[in-house]
PDB file of N, CA and C in Angstrom:
ATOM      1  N   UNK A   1     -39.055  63.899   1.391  1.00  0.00           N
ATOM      2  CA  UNK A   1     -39.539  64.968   2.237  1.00  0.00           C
ATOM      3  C   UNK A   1     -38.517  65.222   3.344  1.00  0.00           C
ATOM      4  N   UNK A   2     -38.180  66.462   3.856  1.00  0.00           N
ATOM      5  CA  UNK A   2     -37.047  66.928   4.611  1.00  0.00           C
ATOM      6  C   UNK A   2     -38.022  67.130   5.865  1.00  0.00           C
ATOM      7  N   UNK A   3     -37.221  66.666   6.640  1.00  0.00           N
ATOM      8  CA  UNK A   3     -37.591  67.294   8.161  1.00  0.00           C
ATOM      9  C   UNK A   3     -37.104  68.581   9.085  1.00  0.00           C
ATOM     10  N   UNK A   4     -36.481  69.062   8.280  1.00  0.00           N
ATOM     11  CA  UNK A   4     -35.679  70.106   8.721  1.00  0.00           C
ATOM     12  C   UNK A   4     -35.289  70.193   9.709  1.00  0.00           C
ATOM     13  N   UNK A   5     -34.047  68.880  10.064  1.00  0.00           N
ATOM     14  CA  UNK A   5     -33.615  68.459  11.283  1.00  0.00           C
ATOM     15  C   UNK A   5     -31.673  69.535  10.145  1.00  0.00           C
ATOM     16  N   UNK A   6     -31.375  69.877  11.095  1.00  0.00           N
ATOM     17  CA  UNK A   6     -29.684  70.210  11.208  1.00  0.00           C
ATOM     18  C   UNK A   6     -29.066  69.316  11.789  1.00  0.00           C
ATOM     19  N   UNK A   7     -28.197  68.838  10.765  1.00  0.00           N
ATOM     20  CA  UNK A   7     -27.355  67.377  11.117  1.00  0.00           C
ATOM     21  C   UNK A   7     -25.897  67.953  10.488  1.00  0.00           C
ATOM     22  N   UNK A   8     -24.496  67.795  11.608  1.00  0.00           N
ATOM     23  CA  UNK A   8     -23.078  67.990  11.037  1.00  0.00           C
ATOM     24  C   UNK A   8     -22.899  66.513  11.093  1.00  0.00           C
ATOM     25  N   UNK A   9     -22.255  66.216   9.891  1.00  0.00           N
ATOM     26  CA  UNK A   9     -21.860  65.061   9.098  1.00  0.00           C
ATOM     27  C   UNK A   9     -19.880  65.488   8.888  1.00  0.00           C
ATOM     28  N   UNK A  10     -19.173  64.525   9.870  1.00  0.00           N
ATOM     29  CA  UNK A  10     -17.760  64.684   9.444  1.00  0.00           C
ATOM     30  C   UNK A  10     -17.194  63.535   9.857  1.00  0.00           C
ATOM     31  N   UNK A  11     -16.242  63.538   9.282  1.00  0.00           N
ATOM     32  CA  UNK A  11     -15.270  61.970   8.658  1.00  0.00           C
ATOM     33  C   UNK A  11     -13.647  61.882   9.851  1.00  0.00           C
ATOM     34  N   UNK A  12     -13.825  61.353  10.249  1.00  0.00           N
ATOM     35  CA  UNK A  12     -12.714  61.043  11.180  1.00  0.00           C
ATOM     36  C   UNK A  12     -11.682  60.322  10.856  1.00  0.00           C
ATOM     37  N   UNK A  13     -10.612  61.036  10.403  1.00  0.00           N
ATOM     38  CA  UNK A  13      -9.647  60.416   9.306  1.00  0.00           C
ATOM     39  C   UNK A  13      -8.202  60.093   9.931  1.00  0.00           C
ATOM     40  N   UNK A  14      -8.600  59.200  11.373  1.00  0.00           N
ATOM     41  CA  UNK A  14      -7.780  58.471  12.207  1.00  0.00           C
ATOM     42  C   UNK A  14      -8.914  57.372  12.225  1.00  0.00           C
ATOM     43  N   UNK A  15      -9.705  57.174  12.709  1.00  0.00           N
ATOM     44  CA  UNK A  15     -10.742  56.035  12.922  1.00  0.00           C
ATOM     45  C   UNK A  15     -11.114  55.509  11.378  1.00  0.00           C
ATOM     46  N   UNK A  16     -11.306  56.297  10.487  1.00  0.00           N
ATOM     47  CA  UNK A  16     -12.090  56.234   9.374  1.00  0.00           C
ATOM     48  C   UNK A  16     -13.687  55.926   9.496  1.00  0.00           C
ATOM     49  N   UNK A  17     -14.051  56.605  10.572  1.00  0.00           N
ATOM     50  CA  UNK A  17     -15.591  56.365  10.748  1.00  0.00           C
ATOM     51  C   UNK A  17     -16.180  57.523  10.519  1.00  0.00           C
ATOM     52  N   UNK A  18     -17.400  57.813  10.127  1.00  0.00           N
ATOM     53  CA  UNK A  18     -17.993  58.845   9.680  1.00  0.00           C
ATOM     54  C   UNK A  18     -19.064  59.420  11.011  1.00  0.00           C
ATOM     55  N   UNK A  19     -19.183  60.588  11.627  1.00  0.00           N
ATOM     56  CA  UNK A  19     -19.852  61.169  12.906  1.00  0.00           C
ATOM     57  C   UNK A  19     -20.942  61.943  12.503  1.00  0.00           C
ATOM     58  N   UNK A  20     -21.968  60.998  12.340  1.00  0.00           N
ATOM     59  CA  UNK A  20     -23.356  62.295  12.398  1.00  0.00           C
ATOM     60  C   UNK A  20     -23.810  62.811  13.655  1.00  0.00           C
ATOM     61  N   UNK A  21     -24.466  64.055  13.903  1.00  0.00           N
ATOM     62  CA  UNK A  21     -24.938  64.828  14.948  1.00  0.00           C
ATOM     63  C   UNK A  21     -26.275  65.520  14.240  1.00  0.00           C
ATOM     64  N   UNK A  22     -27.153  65.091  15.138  1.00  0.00           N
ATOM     65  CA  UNK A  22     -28.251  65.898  15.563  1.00  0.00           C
ATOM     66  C   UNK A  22     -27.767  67.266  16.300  1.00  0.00           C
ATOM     67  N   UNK A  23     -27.989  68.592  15.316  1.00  0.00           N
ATOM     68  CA  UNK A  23     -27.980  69.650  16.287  1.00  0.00           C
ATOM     69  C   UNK A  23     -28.238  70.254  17.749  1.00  0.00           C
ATOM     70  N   UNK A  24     -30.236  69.823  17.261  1.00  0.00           N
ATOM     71  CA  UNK A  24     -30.662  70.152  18.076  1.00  0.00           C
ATOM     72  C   UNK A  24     -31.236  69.554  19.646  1.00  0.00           C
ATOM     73  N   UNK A  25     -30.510  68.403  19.628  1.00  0.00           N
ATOM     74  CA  UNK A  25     -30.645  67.244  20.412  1.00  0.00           C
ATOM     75  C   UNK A  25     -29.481  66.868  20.780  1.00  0.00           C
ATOM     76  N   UNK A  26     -28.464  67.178  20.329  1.00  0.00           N
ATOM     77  CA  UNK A  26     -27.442  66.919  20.756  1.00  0.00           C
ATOM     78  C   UNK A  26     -26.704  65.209  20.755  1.00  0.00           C
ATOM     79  N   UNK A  27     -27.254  64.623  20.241  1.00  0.00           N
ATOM     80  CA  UNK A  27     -27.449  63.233  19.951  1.00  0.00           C
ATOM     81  C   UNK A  27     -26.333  62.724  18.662  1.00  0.00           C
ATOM     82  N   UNK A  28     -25.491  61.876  18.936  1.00  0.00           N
ATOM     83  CA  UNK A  28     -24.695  61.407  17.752  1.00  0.00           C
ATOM     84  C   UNK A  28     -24.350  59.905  18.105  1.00  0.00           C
ATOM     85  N   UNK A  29     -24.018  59.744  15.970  1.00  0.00           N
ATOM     86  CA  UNK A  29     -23.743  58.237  15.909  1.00  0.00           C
ATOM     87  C   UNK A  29     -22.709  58.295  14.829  1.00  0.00           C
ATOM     88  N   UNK A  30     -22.064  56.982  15.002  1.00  0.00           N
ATOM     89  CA  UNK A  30     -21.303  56.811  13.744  1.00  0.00           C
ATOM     90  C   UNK A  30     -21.530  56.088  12.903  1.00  0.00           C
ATOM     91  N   UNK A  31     -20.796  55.704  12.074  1.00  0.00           N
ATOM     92  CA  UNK A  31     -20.720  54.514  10.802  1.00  0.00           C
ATOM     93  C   UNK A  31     -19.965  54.253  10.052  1.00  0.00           C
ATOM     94  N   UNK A  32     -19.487  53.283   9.307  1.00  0.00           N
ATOM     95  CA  UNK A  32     -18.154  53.124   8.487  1.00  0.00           C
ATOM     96  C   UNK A  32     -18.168  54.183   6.899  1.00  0.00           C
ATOM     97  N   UNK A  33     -19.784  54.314   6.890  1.00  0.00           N
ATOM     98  CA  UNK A  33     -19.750  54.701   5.554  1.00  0.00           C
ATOM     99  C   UNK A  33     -20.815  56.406   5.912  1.00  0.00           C
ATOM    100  N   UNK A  34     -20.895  57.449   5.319  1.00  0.00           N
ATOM    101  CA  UNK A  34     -22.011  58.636   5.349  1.00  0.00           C
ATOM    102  C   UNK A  34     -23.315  57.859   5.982  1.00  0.00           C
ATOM    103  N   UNK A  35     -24.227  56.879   4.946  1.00  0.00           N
ATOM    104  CA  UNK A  35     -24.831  56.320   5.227  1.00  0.00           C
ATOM    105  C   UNK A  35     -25.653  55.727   6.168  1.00  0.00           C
ATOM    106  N   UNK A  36     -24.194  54.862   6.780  1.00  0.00           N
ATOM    107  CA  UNK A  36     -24.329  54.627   7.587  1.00  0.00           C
ATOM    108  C   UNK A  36     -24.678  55.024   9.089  1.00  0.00           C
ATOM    109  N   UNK A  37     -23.609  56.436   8.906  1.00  0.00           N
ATOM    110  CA  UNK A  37     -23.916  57.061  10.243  1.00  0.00           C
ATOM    111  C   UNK A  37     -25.295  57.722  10.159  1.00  0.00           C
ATOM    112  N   UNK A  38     -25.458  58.079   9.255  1.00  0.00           N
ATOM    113  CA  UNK A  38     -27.040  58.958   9.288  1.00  0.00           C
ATOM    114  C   UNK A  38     -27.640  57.801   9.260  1.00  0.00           C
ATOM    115  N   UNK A  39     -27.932  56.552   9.480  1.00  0.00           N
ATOM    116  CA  UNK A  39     -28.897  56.111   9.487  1.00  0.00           C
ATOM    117  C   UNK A  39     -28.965  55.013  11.028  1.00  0.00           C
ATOM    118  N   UNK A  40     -28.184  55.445  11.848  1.00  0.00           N
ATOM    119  CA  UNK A  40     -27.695  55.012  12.831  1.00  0.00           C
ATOM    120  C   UNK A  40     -27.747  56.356  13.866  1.00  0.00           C
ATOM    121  N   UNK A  41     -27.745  57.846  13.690  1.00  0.00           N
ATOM    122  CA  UNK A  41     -28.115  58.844  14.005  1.00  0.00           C
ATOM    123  C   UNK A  41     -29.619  58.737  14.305  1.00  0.00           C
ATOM    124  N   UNK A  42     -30.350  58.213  12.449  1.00  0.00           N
ATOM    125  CA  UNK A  42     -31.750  58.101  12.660  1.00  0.00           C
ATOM    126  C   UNK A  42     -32.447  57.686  13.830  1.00  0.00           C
ATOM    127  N   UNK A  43     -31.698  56.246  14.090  1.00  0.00           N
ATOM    128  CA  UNK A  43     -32.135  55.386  15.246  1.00  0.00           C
ATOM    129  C   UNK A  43     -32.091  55.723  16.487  1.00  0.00           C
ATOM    130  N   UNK A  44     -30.879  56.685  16.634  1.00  0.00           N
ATOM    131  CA  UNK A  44     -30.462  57.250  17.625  1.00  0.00           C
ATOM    132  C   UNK A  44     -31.495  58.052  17.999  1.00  0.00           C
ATOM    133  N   UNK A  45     -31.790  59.029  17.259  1.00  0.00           N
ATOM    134  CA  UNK A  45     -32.594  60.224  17.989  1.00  0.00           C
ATOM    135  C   UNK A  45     -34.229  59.753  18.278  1.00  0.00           C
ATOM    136  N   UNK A  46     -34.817  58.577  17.103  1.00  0.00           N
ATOM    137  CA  UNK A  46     -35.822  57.804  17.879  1.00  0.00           C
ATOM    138  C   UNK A  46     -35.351  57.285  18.957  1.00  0.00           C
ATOM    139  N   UNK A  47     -34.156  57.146  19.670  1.00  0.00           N
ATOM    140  CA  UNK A  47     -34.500  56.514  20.852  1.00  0.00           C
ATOM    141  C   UNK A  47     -34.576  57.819  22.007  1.00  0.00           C
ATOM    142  N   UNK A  48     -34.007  58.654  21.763  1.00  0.00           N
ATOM    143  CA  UNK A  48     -34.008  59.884  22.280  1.00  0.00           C
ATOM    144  C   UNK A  48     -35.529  60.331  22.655  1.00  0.00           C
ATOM    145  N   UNK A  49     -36.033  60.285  21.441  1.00  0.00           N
ATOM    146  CA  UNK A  49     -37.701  60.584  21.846  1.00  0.00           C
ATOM    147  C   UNK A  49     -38.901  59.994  22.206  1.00  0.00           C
ATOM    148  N   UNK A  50     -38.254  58.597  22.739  1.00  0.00           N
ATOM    149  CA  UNK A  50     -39.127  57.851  23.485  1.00  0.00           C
ATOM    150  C   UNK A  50     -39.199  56.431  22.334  1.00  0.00           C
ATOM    151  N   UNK A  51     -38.650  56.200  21.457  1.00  0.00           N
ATOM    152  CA  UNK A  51     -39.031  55.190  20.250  1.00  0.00           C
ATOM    153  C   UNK A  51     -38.303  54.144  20.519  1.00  0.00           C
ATOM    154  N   UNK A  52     -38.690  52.803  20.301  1.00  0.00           N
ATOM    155  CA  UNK A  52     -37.734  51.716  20.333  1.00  0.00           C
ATOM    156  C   UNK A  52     -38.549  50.741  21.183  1.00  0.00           C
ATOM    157  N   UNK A  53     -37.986  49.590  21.607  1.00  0.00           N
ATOM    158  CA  UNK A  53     -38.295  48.868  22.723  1.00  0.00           C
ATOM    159  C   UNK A  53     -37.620  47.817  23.496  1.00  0.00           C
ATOM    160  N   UNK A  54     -37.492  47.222  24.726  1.00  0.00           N
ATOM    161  CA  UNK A  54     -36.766  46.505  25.490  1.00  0.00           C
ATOM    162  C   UNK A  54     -36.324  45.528  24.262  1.00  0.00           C
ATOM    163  N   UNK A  55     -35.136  44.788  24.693  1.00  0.00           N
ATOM    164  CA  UNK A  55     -34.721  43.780  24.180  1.00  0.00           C
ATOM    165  C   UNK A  55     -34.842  42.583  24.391  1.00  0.00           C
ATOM    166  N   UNK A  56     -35.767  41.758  23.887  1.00  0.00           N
ATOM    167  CA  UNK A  56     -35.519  40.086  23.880  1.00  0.00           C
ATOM    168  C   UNK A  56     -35.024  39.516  25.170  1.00  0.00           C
ATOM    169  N   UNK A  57     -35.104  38.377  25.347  1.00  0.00           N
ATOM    170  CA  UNK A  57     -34.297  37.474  26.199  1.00  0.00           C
ATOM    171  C   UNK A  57     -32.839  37.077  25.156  1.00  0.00           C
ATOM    172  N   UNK A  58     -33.955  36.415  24.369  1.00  0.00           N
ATOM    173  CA  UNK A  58     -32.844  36.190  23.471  1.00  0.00           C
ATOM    174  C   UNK A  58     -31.522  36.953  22.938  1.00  0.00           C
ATOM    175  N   UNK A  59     -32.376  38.215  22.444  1.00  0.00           N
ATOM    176  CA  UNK A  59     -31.465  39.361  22.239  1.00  0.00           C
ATOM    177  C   UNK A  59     -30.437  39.818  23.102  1.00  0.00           C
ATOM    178  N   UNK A  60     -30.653  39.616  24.562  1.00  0.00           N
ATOM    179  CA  UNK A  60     -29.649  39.750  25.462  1.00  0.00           C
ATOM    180  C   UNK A  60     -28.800  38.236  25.609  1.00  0.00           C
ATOM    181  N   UNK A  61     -29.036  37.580  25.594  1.00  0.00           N
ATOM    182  CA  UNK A  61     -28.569  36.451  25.487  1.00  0.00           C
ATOM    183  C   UNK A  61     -27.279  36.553  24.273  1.00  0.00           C
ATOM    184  N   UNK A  62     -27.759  36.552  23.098  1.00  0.00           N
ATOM    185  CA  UNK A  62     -26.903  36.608  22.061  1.00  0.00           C
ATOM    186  C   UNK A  62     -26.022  37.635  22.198  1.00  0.00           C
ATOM    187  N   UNK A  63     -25.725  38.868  23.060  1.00  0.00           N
ATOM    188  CA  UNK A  63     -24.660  39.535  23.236  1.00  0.00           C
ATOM    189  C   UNK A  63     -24.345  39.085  24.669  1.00  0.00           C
ATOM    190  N   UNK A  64     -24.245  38.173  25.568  1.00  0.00           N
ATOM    191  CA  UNK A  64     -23.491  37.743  26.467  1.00  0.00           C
ATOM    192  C   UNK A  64     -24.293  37.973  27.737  1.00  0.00           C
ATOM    193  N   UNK A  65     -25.294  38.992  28.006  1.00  0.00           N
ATOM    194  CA  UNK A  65     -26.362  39.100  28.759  1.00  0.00           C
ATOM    195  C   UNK A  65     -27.107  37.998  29.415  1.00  0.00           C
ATOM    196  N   UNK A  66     -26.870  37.774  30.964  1.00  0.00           N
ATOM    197  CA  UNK A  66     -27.914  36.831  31.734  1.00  0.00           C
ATOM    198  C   UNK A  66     -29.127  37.567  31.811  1.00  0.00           C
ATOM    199  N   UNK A  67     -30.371  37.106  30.740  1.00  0.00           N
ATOM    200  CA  UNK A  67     -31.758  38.172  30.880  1.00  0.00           C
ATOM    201  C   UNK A  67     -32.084  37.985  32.062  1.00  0.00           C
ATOM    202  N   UNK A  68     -31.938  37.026  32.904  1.00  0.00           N
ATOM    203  CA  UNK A  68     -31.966  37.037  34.714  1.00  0.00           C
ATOM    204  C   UNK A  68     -31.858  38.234  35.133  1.00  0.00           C
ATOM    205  N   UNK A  69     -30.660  38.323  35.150  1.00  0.00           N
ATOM    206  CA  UNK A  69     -29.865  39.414  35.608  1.00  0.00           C
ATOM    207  C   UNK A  69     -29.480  41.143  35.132  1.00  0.00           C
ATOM    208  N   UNK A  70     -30.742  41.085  34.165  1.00  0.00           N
ATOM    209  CA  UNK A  70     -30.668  42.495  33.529  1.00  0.00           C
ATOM    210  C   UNK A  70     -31.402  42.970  34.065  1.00  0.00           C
ATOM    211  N   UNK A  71     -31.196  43.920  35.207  1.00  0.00           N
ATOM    212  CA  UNK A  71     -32.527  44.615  35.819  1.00  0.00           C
ATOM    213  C   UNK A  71     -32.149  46.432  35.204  1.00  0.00           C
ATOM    214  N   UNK A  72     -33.407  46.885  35.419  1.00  0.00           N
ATOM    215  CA  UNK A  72     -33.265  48.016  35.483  1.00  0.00           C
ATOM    216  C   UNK A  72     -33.652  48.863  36.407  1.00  0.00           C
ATOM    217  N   UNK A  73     -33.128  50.192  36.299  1.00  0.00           N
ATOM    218  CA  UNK A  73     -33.179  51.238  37.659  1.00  0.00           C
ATOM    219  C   UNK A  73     -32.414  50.985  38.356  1.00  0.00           C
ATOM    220  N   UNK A  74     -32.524  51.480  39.542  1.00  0.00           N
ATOM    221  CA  UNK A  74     -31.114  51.247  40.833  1.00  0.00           C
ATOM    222  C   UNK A  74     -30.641  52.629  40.462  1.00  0.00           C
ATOM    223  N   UNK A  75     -29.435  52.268  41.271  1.00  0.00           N
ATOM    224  CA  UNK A  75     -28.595  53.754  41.522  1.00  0.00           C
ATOM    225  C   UNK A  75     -27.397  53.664  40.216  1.00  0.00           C
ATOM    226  N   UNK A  76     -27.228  55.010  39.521  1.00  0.00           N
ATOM    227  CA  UNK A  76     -26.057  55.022  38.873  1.00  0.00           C
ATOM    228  C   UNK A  76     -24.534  54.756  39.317  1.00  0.00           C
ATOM    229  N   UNK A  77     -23.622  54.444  38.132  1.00  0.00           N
ATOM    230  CA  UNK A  77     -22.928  54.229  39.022  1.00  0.00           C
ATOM    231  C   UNK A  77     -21.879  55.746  39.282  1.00  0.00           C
ATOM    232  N   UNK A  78     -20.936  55.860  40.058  1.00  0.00           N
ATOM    233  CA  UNK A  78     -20.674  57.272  39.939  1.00  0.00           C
ATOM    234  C   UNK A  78     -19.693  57.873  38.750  1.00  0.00           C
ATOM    235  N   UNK A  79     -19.552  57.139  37.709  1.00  0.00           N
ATOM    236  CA  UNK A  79     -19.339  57.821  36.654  1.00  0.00           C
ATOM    237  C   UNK A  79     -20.327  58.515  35.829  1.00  0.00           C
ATOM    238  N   UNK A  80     -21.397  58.081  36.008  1.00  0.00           N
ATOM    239  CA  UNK A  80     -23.400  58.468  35.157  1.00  0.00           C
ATOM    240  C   UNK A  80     -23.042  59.468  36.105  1.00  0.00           C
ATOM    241  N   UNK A  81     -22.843  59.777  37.243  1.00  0.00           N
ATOM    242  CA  UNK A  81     -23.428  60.950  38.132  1.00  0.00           C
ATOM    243  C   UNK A  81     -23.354  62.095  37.695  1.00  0.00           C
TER     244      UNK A  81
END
């Protein structure tokens, strides 16, 4: 079943990574393979619309993260601005 989402799908043939885009959201991901990126797009635009959820202790942990020290909110920094 199609969702009749408009997605440009193109191949970056310096990186060799493949760039999906959500049109209408403006939202993109990549991947090594088509596949991949559309299904990494997928994830993407659920997070866009509110889908997903915080990460683990652990989960921050295992990428180098003190879960102590992961706060959120505060001020951006002035590159976000």
């Amino acid at each position: 079943m199609s969702s009749g989402r408009e997605i440009r799908l193109t191949e970056d043939p310096e990186s060799e990574y493949w760039v999906a885009k959500d049109i209408e959201t403006g939202v993109a991901s990549q991947g090594k393979t088509r596949r991949q990126a559309l299904d990494n797009l997928d994830e993407a635009v659920e997070g866009y619309h509110g889908a997903g959820r915080e990460p683990t202790e652990a989960e921050l942990a295992e990428v180098g993260i003190d879960p102590d020290e992961n706060t959120s909110g505060g001020e951006l920094p002035d590159v976000l601005k």
